[in-house]
Structure formats: C-alpha cells, structure tokens
C-alpha atoms as a PDB file:
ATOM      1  CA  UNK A   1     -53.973  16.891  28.379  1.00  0.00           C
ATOM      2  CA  UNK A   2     -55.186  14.676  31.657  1.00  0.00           C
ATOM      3  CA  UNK A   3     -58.355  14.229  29.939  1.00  0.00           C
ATOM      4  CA  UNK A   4     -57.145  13.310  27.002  1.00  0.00           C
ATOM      5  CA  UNK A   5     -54.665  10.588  29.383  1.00  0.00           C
ATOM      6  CA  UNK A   6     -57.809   9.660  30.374  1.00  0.00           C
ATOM      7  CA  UNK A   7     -59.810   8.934  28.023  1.00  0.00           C
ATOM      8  CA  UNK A   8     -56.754   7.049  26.475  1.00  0.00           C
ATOM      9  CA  UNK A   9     -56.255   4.835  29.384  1.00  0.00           C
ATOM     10  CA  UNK A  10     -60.073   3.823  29.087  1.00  0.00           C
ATOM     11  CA  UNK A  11     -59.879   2.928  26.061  1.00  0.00           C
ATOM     12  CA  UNK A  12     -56.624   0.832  26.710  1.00  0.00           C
ATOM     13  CA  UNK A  13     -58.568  -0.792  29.360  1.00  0.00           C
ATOM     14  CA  UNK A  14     -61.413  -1.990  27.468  1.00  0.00           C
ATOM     15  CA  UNK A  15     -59.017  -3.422  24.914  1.00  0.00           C
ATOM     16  CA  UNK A  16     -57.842  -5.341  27.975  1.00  0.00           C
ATOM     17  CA  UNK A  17     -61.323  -6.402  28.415  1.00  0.00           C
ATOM     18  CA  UNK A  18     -61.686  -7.352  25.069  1.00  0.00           C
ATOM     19  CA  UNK A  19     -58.298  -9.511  25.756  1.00  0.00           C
ATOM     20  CA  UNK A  20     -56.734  -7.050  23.538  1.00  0.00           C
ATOM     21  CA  UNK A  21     -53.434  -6.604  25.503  1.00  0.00           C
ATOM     22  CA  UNK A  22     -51.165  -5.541  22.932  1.00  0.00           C
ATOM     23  CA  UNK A  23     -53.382  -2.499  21.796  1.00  0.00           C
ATOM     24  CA  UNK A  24     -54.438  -2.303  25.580  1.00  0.00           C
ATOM     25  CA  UNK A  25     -50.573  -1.093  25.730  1.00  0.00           C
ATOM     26  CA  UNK A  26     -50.960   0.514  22.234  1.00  0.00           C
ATOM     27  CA  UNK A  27     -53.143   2.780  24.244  1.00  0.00           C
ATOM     28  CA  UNK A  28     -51.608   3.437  27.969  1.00  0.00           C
ATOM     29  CA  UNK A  29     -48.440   5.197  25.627  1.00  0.00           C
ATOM     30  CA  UNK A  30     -50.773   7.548  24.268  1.00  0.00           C
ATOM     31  CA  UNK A  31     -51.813   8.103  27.586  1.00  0.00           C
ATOM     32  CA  UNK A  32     -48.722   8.306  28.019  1.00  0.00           C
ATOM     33  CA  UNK A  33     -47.435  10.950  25.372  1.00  0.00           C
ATOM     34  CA  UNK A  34     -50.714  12.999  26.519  1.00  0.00           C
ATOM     35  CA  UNK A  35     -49.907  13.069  29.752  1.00  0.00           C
ATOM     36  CA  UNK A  36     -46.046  11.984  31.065  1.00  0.00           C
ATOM     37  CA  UNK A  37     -46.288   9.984  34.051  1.00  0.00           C
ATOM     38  CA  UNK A  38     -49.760   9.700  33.994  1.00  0.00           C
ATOM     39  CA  UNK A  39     -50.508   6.782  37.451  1.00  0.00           C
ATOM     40  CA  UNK A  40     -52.802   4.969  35.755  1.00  0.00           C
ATOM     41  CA  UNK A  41     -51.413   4.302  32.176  1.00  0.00           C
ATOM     42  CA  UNK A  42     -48.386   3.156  34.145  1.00  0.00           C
ATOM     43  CA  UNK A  43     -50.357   0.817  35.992  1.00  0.00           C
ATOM     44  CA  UNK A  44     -52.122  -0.791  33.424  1.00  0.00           C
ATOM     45  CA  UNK A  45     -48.764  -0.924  31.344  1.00  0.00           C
ATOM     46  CA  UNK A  46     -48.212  -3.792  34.152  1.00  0.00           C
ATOM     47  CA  UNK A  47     -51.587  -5.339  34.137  1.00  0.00           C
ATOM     48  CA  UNK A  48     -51.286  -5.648  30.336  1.00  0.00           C
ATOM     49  CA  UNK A  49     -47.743  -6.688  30.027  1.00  0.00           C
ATOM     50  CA  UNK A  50     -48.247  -9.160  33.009  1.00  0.00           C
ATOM     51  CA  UNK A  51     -51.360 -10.314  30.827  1.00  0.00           C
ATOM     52  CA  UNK A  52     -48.655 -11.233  28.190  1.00  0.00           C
ATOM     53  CA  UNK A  53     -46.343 -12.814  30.395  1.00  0.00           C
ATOM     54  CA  UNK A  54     -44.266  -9.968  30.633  1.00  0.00           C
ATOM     55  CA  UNK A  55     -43.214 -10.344  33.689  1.00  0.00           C
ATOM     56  CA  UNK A  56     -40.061  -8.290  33.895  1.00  0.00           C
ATOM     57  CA  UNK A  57     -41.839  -5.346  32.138  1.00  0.00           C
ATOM     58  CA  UNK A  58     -45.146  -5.829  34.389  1.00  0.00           C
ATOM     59  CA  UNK A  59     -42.861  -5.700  37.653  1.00  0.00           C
ATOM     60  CA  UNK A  60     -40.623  -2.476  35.765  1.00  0.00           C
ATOM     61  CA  UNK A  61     -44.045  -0.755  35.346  1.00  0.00           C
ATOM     62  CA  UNK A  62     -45.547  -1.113  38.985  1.00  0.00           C
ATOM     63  CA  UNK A  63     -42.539  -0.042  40.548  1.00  0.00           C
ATOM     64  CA  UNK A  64     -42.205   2.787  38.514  1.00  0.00           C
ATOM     65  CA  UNK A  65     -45.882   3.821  40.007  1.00  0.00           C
ATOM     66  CA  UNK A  66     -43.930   3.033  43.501  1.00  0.00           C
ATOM     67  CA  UNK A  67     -41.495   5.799  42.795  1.00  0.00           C
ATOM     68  CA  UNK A  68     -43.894   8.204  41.820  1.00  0.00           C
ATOM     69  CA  UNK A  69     -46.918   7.360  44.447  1.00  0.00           C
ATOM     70  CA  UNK A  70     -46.121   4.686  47.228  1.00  0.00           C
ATOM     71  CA  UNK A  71     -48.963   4.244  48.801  1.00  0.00           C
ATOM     72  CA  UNK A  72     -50.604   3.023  45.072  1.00  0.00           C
ATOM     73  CA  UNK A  73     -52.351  -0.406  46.589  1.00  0.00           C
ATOM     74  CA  UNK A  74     -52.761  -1.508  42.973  1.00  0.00           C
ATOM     75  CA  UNK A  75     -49.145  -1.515  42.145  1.00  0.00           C
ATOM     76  CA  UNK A  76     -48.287  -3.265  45.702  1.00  0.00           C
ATOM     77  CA  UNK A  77     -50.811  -6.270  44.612  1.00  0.00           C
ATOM     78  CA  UNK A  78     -48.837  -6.603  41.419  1.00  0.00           C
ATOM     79  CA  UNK A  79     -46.100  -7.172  42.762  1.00  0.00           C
ATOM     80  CA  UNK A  80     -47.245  -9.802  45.425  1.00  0.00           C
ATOM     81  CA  UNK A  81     -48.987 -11.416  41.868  1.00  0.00           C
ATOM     82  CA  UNK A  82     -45.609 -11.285  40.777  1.00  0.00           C
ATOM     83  CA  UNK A  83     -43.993 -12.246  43.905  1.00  0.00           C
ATOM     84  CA  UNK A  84     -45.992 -14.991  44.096  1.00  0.00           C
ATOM     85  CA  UNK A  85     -45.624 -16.503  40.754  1.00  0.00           C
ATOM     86  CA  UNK A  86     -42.181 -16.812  41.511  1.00  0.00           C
ATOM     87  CA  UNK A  87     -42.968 -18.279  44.876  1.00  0.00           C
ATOM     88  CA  UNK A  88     -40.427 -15.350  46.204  1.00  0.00           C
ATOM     89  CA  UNK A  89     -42.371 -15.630  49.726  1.00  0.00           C
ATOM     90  CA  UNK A  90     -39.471 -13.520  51.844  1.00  0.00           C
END
C-alpha cells in the first residue's frame, strides 16, 4: 500500500506542476485511502490547497503533518508562508 501512496502522491504532484491543483488534491486522497496518514500526501494537501487560496485548509493540513512528525521542515515553511501572508510576525 506505501507504494501505491507513492506513486499516487507523484502523480498529484505533477498535476501541481501542470497547475492542476484541484486533481493535484484529487490525487494526495488516494494517497491517502492507500495509505492513511501517509506524510507526504498530507503535505502536498497544503501546498495544493494553499495554491488555491485555501488558506485555512493549507494551514489544517501542515499542522496535521506537525502532529504526526514535528521535525517535518516542509510543513514548518508553510506555515511561516502562511504566517507571513497574514503578516502574523509574533
């Protein structure tokens, strides 16, 4: 099934490439549904959605990679992206 995650997430992520962000998330929840939790479906779930202007749902999705791995640096930029869109600087 983590192969399958994947090869799922790769897919989603040239979709993102493409500027294909709503089938780029199309494809992290098959990732998803493969593999529960998979880190890096999560994380691009916030790359796309913030790609959207999602911003609630891109800041839901990279602390939900928090919770499950801390030290993601990935997940920590997005949220300084985020951070500093809102100009939150504290």
């Amino acid at each position: 099934e983590l192969i399958r995650a994947e090869a799922q997430t790769n897919v989603g992520v040239l979709k993102f490439r493409q500027g294909k962000l709503e089938e780029c998330l199309e494809w992290q929840e098959r990732a998803l549904l493969s593999q529960p939790g998979y880190i890096y479906a999560l994380y691009n779930q916030g790359l796309c959605n913030w790609g959207l202007k999602r911003i609630d749902a891109a800041e839901a999705a990279y602390k939900e990679v928090l919770k499950r791995q801390p030290r993601f640096p990935m997940a920590h930029n997005g949220l300084g992206v985020i951070a500093f869109e809102r100009k939150d600087y504290r």
